[in-house]
N, C-alpha and C. Protein backbone atom coordinates (compact mmCIF):
# COMPACT_ATOMS: atom_id res chain seq x y z
N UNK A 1 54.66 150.92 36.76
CA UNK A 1 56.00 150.77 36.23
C UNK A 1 56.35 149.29 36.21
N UNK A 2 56.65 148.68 35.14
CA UNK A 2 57.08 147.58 34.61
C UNK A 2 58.61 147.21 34.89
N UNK A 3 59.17 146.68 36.65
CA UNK A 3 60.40 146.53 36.88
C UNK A 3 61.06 145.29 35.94
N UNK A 4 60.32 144.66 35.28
CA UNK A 4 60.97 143.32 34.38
C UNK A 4 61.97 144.30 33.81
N UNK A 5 61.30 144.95 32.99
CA UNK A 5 62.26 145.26 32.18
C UNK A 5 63.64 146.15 32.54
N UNK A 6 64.24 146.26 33.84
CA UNK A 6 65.30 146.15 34.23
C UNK A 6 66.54 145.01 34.16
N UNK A 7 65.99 143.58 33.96
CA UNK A 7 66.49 142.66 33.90
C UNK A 7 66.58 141.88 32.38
N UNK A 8 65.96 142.72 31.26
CA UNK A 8 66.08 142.52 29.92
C UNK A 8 67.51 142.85 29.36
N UNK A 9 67.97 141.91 28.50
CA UNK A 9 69.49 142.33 27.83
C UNK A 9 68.90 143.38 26.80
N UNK A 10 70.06 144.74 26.79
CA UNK A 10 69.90 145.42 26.02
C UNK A 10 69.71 144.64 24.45
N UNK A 11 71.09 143.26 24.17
CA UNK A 11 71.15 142.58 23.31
C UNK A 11 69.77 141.96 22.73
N UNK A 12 68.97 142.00 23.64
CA UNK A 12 67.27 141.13 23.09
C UNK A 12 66.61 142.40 22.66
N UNK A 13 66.85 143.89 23.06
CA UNK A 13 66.09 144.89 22.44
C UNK A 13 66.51 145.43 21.32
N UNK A 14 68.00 145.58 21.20
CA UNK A 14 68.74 146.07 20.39
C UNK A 14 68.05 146.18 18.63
N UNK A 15 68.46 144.43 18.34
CA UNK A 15 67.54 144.42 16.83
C UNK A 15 65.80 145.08 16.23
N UNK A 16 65.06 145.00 17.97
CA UNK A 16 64.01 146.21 17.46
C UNK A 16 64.59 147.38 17.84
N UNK A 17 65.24 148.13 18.18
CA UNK A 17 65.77 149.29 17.97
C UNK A 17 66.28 149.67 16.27
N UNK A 18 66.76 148.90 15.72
CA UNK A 18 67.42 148.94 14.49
C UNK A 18 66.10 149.15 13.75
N UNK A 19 65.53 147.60 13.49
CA UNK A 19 64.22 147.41 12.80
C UNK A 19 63.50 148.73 13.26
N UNK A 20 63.44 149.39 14.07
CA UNK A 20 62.52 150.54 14.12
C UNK A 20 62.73 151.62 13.24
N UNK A 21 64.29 151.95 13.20
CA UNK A 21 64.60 153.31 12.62
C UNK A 21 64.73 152.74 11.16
N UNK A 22 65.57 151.74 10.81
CA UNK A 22 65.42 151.58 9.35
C UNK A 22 64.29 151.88 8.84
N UNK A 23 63.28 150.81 9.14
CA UNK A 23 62.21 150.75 9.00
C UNK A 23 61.25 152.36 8.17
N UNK A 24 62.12 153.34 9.13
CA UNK A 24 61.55 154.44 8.90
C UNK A 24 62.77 155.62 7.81
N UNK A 25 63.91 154.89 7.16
CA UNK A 25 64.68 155.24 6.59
C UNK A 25 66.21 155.85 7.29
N UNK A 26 66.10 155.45 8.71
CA UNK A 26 67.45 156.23 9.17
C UNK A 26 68.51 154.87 9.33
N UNK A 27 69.53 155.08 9.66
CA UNK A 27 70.69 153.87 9.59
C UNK A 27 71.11 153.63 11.03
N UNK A 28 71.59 152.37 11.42
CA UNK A 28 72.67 151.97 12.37
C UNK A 28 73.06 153.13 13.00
N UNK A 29 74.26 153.42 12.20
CA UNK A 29 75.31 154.54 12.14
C UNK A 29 74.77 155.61 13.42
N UNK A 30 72.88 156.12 12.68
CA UNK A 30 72.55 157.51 13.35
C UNK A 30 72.00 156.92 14.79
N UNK A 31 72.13 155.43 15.00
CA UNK A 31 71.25 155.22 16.16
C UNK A 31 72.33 154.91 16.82
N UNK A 32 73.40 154.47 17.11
CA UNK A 32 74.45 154.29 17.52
C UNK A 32 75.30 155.49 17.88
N UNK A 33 75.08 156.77 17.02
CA UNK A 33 74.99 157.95 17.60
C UNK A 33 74.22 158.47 18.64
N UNK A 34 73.17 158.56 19.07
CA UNK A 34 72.14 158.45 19.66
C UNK A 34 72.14 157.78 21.04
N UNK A 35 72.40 156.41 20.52
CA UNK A 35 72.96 155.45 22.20
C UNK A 35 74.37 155.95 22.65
N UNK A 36 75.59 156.78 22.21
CA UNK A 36 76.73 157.10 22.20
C UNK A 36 76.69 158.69 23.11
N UNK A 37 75.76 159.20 22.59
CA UNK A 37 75.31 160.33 23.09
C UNK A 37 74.82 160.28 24.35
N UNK A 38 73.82 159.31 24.54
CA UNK A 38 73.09 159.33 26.14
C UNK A 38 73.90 158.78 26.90
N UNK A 39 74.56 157.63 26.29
CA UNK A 39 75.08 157.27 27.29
C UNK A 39 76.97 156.92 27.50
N UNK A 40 77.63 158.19 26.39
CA UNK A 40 78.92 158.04 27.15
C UNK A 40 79.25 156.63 26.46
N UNK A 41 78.84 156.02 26.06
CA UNK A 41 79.80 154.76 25.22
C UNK A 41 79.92 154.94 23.91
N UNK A 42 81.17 153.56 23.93
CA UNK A 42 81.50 153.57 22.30
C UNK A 42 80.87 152.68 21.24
N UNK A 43 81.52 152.47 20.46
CA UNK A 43 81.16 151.48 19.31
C UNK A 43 81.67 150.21 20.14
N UNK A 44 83.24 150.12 21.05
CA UNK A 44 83.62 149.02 21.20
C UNK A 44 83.25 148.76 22.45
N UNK A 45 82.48 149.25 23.60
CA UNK A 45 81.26 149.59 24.45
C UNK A 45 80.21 148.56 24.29
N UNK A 46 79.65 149.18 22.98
CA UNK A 46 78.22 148.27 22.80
C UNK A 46 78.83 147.50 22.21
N UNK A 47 79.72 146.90 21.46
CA UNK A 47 79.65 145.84 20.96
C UNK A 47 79.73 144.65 21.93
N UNK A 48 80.48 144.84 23.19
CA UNK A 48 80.82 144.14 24.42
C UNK A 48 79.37 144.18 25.00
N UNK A 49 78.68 144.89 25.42
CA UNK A 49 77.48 144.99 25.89
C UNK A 49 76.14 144.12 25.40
N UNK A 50 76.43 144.15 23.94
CA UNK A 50 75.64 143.42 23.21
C UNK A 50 75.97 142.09 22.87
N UNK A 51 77.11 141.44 23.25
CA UNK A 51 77.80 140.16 23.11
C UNK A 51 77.62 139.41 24.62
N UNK A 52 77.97 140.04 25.14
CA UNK A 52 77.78 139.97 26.81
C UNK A 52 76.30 139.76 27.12
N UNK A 53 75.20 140.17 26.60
CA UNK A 53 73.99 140.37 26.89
C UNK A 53 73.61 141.05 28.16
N UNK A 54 74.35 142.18 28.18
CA UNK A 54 74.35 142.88 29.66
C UNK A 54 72.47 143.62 29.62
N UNK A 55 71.95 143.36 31.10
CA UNK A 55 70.72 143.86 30.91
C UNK A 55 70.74 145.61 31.07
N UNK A 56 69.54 146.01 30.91
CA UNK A 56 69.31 147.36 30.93
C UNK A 56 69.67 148.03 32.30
N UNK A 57 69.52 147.00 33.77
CA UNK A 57 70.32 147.77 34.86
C UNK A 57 72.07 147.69 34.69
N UNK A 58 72.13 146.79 34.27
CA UNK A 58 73.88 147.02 34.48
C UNK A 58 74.48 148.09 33.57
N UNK A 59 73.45 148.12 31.69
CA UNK A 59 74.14 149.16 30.86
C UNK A 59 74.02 150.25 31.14
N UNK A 60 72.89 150.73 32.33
CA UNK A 60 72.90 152.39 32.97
C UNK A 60 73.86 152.07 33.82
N UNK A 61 73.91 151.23 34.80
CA UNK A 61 74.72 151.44 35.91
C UNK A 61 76.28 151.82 35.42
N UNK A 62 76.81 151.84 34.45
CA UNK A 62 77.93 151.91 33.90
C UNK A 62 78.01 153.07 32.73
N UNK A 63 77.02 153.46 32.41
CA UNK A 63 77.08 154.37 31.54
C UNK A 63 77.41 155.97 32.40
N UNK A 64 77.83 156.75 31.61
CA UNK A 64 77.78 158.01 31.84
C UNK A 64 76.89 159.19 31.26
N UNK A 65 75.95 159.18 31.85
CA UNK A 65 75.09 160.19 31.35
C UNK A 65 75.65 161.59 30.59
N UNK A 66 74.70 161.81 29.18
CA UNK A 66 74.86 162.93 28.29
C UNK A 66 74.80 163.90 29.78
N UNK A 67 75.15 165.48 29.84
CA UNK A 67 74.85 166.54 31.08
C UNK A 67 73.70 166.93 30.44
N UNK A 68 73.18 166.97 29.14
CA UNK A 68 72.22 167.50 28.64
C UNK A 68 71.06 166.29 28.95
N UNK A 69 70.91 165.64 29.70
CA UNK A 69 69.90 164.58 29.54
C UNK A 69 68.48 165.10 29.69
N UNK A 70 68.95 166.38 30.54
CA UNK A 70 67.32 166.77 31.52
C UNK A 70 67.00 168.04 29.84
N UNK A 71 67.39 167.91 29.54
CA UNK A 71 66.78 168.31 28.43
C UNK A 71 65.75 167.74 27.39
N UNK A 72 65.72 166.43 27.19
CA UNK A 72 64.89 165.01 26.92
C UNK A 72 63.86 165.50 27.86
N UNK A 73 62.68 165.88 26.83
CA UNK A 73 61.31 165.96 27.54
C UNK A 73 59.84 165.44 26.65
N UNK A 74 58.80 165.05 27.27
CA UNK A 74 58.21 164.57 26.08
C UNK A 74 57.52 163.14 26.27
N UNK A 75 56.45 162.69 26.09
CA UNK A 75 55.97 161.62 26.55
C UNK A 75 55.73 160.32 25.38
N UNK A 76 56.50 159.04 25.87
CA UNK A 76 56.61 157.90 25.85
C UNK A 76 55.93 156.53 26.10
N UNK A 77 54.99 156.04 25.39
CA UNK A 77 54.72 155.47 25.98
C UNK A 77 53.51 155.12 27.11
N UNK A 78 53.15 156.86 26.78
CA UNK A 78 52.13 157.12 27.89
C UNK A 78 52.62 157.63 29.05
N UNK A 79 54.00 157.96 28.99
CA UNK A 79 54.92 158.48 30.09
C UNK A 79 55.25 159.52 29.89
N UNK A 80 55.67 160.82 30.43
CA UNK A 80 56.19 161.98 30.60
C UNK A 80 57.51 161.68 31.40
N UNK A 81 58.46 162.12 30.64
CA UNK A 81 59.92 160.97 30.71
C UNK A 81 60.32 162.06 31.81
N UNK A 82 60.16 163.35 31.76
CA UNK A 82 60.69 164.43 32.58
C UNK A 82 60.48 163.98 34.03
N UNK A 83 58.93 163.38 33.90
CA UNK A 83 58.20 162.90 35.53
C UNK A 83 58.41 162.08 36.02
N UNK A 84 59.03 161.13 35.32
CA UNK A 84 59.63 159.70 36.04
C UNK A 84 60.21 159.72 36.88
N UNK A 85 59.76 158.97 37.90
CA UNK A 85 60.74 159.21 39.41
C UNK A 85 61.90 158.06 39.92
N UNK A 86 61.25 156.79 38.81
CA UNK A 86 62.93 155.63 39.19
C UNK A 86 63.61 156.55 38.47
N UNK A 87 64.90 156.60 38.72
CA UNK A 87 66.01 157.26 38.08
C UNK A 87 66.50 156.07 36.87
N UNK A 88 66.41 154.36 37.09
CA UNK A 88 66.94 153.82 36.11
C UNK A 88 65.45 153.64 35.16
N UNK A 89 64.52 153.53 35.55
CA UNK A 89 63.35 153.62 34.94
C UNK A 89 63.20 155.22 33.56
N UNK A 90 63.70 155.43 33.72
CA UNK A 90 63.20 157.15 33.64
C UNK A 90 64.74 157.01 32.56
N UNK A 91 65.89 156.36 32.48
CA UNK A 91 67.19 156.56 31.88
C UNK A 91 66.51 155.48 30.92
N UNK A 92 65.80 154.39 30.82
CA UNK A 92 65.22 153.40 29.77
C UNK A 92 64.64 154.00 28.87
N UNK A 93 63.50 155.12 29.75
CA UNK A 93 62.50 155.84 28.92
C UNK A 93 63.40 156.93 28.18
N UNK A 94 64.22 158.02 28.30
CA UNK A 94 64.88 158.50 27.76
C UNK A 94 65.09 157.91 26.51
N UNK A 95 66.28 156.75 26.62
CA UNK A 95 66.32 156.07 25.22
C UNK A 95 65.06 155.56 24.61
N UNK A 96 64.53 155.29 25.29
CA UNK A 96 63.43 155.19 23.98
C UNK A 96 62.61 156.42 23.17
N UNK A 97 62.68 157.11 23.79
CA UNK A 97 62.59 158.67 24.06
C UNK A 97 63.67 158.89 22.20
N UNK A 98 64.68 159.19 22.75
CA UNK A 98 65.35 159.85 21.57
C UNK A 98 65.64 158.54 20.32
N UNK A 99 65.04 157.50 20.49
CA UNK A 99 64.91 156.25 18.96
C UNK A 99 63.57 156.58 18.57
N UNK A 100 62.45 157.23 19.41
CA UNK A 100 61.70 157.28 18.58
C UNK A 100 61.43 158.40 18.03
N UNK A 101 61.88 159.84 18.40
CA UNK A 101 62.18 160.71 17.71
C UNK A 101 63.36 160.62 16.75
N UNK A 102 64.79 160.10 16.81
CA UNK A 102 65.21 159.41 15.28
C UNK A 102 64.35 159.15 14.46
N UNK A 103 63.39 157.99 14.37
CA UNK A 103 62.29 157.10 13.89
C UNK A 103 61.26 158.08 13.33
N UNK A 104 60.87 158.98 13.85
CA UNK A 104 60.22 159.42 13.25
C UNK A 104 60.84 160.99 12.23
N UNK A 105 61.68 160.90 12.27
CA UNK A 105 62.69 161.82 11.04
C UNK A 105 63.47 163.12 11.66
N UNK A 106 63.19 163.19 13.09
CA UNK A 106 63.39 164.65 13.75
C UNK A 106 64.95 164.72 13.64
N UNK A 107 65.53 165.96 13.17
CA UNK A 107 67.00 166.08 13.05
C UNK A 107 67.80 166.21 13.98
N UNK A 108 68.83 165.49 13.82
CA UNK A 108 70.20 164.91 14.42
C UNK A 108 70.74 165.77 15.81
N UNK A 109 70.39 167.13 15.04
CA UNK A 109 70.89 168.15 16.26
C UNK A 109 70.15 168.11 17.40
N UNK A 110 68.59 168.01 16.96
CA UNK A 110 67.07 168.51 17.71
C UNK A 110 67.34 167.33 18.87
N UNK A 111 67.52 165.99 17.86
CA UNK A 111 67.98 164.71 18.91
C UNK A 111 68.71 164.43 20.19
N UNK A 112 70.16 165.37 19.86
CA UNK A 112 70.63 165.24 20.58
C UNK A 112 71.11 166.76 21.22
N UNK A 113 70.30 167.44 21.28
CA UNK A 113 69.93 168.28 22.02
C UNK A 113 70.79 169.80 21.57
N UNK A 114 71.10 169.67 20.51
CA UNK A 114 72.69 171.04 20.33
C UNK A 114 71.68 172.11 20.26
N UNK A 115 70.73 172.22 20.41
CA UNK A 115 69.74 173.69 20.00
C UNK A 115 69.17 174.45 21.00
């Protein structure tokens, strides 16, 4: 497990988050849904977050977890996000978890878990 990346600004990952899903035809809009969903913030949330350059421990430490999170299952990375045992480790993988199922076309609902 790679602890650096606890101390990365969400703000330095953010633009490959974007570049990922466009990339693959989905918008802002649905990924910002997506980060809104896991984690209990807003539009005016991340925009502070992302101006701020808050890193990836402080934007969990403040977020409020989706109740559906443990539903996010599925491997990342080479990870099985279910098995992860840091708890903030394992809330990183999640999001990357549901951008790259966005990214790769899976629907909105499936994403965020309504099924």
């Amino acid at each position: 497990m790679n602890t650096k990346v606890f101390k990365i600004s969400f703000a330095s990952v953010y633009p490959h988050y974007v570049k990922k899903v466009e990339s693959k035809g989905r918008t802002v809009e649905e990924l910002h849904e997506v980060i809104y969903w896991l984690t209990g913030y807003n539009s005016t949330d991340l925009e502070k977050i992302i101006e701020d350059k808050i890193d990836f421990e402080s934007f969990f430490a403040h977020a409020h977890l989706n109740p559906n999170v443990d539903k996010i299952k599925g491997v990342i990375c080479g990870y099985r996000v279910e098995e992860i045992q840091d708890p903030l480790y394992q809330k990183i993988r999640f999001l990357d978890k549901l951008i790259d199922e966005l990214a790769k076309g899976k629907a909105m609902n499936k994403i965020l878990r309504e099924e």
